[in-house]
C-alpha atoms as a PDB file:
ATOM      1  CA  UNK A   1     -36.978 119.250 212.972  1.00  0.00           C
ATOM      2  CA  UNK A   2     -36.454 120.173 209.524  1.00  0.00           C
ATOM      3  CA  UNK A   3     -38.643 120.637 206.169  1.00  0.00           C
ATOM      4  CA  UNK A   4     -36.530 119.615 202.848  1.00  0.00           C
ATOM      5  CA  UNK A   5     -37.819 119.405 199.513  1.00  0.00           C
ATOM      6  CA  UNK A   6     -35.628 118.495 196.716  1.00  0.00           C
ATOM      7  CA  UNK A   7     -35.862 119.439 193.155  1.00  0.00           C
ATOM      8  CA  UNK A   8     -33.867 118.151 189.791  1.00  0.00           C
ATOM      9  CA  UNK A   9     -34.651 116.349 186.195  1.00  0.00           C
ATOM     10  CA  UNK A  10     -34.886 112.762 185.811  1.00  0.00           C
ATOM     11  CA  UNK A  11     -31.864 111.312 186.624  1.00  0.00           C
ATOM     12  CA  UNK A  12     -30.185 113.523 188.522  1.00  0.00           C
ATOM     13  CA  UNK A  13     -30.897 111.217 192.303  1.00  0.00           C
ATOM     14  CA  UNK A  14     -33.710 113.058 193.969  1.00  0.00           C
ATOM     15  CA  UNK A  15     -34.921 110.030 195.734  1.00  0.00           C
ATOM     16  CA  UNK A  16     -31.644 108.783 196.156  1.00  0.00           C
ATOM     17  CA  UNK A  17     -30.502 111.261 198.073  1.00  0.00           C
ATOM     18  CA  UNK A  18     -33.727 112.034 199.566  1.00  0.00           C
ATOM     19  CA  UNK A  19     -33.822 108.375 201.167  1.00  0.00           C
ATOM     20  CA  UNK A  20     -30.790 109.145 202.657  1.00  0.00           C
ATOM     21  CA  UNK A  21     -31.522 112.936 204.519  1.00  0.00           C
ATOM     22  CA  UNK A  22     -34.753 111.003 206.033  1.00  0.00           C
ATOM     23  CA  UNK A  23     -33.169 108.180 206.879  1.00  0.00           C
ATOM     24  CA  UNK A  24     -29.923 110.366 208.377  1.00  0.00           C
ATOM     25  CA  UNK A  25     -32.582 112.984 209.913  1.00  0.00           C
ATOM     26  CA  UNK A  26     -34.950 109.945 211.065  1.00  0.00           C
ATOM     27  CA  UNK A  27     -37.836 111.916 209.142  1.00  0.00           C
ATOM     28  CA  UNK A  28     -40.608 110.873 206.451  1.00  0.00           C
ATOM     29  CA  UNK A  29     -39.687 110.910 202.962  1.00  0.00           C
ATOM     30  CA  UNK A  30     -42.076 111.426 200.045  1.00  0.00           C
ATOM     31  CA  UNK A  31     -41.433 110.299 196.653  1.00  0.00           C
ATOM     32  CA  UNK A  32     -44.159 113.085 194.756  1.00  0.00           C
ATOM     33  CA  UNK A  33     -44.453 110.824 192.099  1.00  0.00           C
ATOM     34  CA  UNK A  34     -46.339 108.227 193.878  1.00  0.00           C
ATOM     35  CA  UNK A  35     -49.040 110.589 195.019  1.00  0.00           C
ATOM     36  CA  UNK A  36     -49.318 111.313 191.496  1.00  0.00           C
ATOM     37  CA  UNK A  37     -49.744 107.954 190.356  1.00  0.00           C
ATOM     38  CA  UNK A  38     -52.424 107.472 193.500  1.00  0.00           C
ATOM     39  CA  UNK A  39     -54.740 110.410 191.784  1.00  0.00           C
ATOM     40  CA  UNK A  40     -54.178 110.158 188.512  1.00  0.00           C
ATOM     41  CA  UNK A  41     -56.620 112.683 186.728  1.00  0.00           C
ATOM     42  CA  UNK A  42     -57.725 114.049 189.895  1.00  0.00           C
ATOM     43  CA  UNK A  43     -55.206 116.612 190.873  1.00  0.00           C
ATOM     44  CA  UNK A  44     -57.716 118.377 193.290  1.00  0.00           C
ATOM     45  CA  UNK A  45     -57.252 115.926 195.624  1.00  0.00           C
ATOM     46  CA  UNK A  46     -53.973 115.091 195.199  1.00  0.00           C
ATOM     47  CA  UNK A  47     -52.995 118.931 196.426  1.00  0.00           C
ATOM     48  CA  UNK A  48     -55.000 117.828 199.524  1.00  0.00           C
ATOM     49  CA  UNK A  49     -52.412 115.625 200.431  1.00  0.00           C
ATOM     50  CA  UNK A  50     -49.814 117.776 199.123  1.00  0.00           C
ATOM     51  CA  UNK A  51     -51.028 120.721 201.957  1.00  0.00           C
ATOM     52  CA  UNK A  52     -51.261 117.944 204.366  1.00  0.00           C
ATOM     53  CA  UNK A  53     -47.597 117.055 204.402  1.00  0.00           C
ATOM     54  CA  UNK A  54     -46.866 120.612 204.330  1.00  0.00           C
ATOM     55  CA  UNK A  55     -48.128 121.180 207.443  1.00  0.00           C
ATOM     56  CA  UNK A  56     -46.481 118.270 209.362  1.00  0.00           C
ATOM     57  CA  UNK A  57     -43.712 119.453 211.422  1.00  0.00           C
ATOM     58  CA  UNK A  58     -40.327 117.491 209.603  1.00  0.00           C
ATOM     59  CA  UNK A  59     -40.161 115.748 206.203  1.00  0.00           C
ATOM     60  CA  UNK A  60     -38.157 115.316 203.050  1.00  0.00           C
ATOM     61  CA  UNK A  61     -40.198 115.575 199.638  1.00  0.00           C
ATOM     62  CA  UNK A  62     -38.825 115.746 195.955  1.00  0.00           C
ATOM     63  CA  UNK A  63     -40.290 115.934 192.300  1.00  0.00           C
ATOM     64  CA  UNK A  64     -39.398 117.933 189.189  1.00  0.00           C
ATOM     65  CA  UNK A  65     -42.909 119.802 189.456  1.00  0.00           C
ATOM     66  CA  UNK A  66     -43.268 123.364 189.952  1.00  0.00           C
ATOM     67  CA  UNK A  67     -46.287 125.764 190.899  1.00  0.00           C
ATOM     68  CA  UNK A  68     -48.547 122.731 192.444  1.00  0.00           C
ATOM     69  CA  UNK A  69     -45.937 122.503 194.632  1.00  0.00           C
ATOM     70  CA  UNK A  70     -45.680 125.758 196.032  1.00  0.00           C
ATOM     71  CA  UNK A  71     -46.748 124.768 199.588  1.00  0.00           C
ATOM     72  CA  UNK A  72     -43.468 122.596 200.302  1.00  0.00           C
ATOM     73  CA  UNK A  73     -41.861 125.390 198.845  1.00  0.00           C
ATOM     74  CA  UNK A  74     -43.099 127.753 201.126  1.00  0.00           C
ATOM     75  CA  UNK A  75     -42.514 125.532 204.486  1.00  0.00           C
ATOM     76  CA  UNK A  76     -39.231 124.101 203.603  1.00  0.00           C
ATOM     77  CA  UNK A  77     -36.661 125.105 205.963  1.00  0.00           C
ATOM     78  CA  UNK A  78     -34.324 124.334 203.195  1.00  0.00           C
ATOM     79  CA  UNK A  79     -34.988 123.525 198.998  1.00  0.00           C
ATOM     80  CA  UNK A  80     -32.380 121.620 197.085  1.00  0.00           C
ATOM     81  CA  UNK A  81     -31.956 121.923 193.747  1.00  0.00           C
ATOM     82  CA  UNK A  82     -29.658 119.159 192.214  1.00  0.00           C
ATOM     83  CA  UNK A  83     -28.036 120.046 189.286  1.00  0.00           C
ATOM     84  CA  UNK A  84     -26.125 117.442 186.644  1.00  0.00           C
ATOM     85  CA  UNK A  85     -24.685 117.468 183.172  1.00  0.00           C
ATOM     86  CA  UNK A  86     -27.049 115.764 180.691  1.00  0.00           C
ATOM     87  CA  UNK A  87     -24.878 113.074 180.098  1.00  0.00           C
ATOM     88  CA  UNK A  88     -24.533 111.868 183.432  1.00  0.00           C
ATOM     89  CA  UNK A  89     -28.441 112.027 183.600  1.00  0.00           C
ATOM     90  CA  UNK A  90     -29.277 110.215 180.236  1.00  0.00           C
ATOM     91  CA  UNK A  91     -26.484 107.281 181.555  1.00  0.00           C
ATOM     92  CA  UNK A  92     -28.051 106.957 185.417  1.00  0.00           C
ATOM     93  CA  UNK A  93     -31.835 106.601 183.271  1.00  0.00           C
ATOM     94  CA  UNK A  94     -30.700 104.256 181.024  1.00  0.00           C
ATOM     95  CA  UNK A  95     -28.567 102.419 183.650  1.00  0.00           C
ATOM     96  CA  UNK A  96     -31.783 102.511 185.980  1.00  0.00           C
ATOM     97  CA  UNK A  97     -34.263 101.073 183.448  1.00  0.00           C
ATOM     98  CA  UNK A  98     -31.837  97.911 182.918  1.00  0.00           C
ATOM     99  CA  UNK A  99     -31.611  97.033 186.166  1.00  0.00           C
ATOM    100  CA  UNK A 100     -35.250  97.538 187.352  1.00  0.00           C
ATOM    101  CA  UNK A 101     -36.395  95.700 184.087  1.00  0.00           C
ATOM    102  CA  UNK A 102     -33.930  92.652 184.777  1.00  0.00           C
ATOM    103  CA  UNK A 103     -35.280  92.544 188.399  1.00  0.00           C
ATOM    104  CA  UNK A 104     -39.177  92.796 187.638  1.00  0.00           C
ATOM    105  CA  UNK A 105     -39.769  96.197 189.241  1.00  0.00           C
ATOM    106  CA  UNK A 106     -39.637  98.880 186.114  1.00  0.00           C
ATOM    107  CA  UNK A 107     -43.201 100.066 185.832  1.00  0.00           C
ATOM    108  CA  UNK A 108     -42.426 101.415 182.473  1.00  0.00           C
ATOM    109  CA  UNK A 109     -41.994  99.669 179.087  1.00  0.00           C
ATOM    110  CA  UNK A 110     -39.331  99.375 176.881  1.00  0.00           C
ATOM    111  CA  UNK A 111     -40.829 101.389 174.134  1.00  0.00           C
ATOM    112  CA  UNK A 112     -41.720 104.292 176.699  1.00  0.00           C
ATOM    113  CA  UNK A 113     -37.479 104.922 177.300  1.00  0.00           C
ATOM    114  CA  UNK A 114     -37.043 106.863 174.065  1.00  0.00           C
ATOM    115  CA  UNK A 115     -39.659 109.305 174.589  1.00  0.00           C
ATOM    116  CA  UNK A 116     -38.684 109.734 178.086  1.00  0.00           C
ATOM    117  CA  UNK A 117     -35.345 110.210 177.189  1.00  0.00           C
ATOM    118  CA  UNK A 118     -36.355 112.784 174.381  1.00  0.00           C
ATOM    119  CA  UNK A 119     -38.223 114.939 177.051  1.00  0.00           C
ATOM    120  CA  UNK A 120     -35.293 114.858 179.598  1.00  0.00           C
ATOM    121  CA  UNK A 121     -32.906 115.813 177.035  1.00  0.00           C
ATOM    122  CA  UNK A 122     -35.553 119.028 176.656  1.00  0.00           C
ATOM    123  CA  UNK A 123     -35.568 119.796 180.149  1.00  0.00           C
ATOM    124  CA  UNK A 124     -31.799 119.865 181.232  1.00  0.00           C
ATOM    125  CA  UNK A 125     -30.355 121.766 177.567  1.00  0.00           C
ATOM    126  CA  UNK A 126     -33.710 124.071 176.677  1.00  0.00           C
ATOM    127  CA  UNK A 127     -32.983 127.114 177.044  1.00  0.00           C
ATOM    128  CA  UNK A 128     -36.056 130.135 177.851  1.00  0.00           C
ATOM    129  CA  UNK A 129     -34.679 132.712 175.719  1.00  0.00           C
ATOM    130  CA  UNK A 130     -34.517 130.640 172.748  1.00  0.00           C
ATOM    131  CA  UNK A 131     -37.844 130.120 172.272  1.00  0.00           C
ATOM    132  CA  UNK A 132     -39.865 133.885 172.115  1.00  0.00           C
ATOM    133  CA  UNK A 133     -43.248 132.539 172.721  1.00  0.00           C
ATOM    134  CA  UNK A 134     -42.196 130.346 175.670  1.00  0.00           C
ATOM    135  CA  UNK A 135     -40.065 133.679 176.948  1.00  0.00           C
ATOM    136  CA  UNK A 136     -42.927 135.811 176.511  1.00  0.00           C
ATOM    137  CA  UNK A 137     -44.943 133.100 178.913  1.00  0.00           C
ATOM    138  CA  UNK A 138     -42.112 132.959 181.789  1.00  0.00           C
ATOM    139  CA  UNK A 139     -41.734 136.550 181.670  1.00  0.00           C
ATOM    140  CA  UNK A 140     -46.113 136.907 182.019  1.00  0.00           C
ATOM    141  CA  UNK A 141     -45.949 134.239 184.973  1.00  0.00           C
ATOM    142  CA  UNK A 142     -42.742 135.850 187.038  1.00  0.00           C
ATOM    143  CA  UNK A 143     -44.414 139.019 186.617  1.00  0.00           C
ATOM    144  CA  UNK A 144     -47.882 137.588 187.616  1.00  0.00           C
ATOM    145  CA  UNK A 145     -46.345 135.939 190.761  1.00  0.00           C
ATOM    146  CA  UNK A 146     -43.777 138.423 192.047  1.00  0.00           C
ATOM    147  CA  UNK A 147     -43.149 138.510 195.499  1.00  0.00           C
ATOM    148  CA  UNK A 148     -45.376 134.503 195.956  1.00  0.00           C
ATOM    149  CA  UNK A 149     -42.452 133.939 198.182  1.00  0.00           C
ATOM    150  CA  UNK A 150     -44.020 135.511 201.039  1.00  0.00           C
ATOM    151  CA  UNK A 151     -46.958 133.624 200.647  1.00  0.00           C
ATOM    152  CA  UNK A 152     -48.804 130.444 199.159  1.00  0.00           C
ATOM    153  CA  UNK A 153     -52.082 130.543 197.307  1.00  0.00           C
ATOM    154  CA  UNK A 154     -55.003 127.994 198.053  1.00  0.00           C
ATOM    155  CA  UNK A 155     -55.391 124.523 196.205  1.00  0.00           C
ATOM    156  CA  UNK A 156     -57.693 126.206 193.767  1.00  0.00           C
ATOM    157  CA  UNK A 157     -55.668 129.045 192.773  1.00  0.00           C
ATOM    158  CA  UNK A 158     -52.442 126.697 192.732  1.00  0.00           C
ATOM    159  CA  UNK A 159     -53.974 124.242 190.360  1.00  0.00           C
ATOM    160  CA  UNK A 160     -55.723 127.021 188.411  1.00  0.00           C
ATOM    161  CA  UNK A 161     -52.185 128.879 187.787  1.00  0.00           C
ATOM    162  CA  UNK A 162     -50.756 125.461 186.830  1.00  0.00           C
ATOM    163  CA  UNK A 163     -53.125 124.691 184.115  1.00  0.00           C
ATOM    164  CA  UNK A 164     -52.450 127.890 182.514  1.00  0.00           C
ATOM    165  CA  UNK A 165     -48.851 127.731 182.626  1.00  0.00           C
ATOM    166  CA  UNK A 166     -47.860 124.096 182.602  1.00  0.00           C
ATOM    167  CA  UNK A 167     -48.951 123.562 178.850  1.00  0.00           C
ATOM    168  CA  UNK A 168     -47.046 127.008 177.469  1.00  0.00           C
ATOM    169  CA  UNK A 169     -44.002 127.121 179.786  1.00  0.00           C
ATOM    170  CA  UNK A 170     -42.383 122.986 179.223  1.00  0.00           C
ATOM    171  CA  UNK A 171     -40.641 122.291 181.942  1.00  0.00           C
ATOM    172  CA  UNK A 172     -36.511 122.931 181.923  1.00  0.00           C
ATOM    173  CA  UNK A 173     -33.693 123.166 184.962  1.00  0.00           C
ATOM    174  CA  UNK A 174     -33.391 127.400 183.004  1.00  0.00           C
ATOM    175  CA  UNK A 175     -37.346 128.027 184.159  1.00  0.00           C
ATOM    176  CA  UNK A 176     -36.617 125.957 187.831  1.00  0.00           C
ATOM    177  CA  UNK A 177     -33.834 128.388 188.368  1.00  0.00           C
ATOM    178  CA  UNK A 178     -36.067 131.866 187.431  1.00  0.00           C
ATOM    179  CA  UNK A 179     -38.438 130.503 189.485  1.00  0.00           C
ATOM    180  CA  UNK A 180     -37.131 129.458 192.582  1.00  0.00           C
ATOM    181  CA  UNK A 181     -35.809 132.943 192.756  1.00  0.00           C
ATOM    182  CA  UNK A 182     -38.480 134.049 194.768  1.00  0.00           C
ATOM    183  CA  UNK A 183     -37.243 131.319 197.402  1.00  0.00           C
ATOM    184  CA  UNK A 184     -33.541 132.228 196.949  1.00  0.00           C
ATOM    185  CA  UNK A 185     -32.647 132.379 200.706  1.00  0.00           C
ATOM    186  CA  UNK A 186     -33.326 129.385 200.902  1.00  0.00           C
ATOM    187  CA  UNK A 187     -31.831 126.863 197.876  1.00  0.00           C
ATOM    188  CA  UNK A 188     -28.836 124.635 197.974  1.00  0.00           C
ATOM    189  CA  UNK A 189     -27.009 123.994 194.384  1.00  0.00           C
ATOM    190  CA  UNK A 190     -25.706 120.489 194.902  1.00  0.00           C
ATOM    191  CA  UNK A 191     -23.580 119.612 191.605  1.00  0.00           C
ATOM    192  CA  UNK A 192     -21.093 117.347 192.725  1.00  0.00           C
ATOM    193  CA  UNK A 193     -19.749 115.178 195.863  1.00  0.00           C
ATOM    194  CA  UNK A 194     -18.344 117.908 197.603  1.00  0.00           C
ATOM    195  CA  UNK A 195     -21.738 119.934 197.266  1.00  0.00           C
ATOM    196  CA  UNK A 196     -23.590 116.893 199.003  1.00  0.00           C
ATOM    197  CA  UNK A 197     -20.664 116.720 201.923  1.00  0.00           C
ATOM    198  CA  UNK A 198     -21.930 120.368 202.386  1.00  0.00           C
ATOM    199  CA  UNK A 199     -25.368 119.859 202.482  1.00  0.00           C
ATOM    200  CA  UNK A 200     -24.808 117.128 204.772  1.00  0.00           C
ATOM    201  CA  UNK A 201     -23.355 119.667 207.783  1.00  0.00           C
ATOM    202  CA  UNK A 202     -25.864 122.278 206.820  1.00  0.00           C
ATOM    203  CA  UNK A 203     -28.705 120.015 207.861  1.00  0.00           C
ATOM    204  CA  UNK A 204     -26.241 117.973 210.829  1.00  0.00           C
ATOM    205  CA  UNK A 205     -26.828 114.873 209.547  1.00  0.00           C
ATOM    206  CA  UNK A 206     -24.853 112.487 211.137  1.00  0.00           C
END
């Protein structure tokens, strides 16, 4: 029984490919977005449920977030982090709002696209050591956390650290990479086809 969480901006097929490990594996899959939606403004609780699939003994989980996540960090047997050219992310997004707009299930409006799209361009091209201040913060936080690996902190602490952090340090695939270094032993790059064939015998799924 395995414990895979998957990682990776907008666009880049977390849940697509996480469907597909659970339903290969014959696991649960969790979309991390809906238990945000489910306690919106009330993160405390959300973690609860967060620790709770943690602990269950096979299951494949993906998001972009970091630091609330820390216990499916922790248990995963394995943590993929999908990489893709911004390009091909910007095209599957804008591809991905036509379609679920033309077939009534896009629970986002029109107007909403270009910001989104603005803030995805931020994560997959910012870089951390062009900005000083936001350098200054990563290099505070790795230096705060080194060695987390071996451990995971309590709800409390978790969401404590990530309302420090998440408003300084915006969110970018350069800051996922320094920080799942404490977790290196574990993470799978998956950029292309050929990556995902690989992925697919690491974890035997048929």
């Amino acid at each position: 029984m395995l414990k895979i969480h998957i990682l990776g901006g907008p666009g880049s097929g977390k849940t697509t490919l996480g469907q597909e490990i659970a339903s290969r594996l014959h696991i649960p899959h969790y979309d991390l977005d809906k238990i945000g939606w489910k306690y919106a403004g009330q993160m405390a609780a959300g973690m609860d449920e967060i620790f709770a699939i943690a602990r269950q003994p096979a299951w494949v989980t993906e998001n972009i977030g970091l630091i609330w996540t820390d216990p499916l960090l922790y248990q995963a047997d394995c943590i993929v982090l999908l990489e893709v050219p911004w390009p091909v992310a910007v095209w599957r997004i804008i591809c991905r709002h036509i379609g679920k707009t033309l077939n009534g299930t896009n629970p986002y409006r029109t107007r909403l696209l270009f910001p989104f799209l603005k803030d995805t361009r931020r994560y997959y091209v910012d870089k951390v050591s062009a900005d000083p201040s936001m350098a200054e913060a990563v290099h505070a936080y790795l230096e705060e956390h080194e060695g987390d690996g071996a451990k995971v902190a309590d709800a409390e602490a978790l969401l404590t650290c990530f309302e420090k952090y998440s408003c300084v340090i915006p969110l970018t695939a350069d800051f996922v990479c320094m920080y799942l270094e404490k977790y290196k032993e574990k993470v799978f790059f998956v950029k292309n086809h050929a990556d995902r064939e690989r992925l697919f015998a690491l974890l035997q799924c048929d």
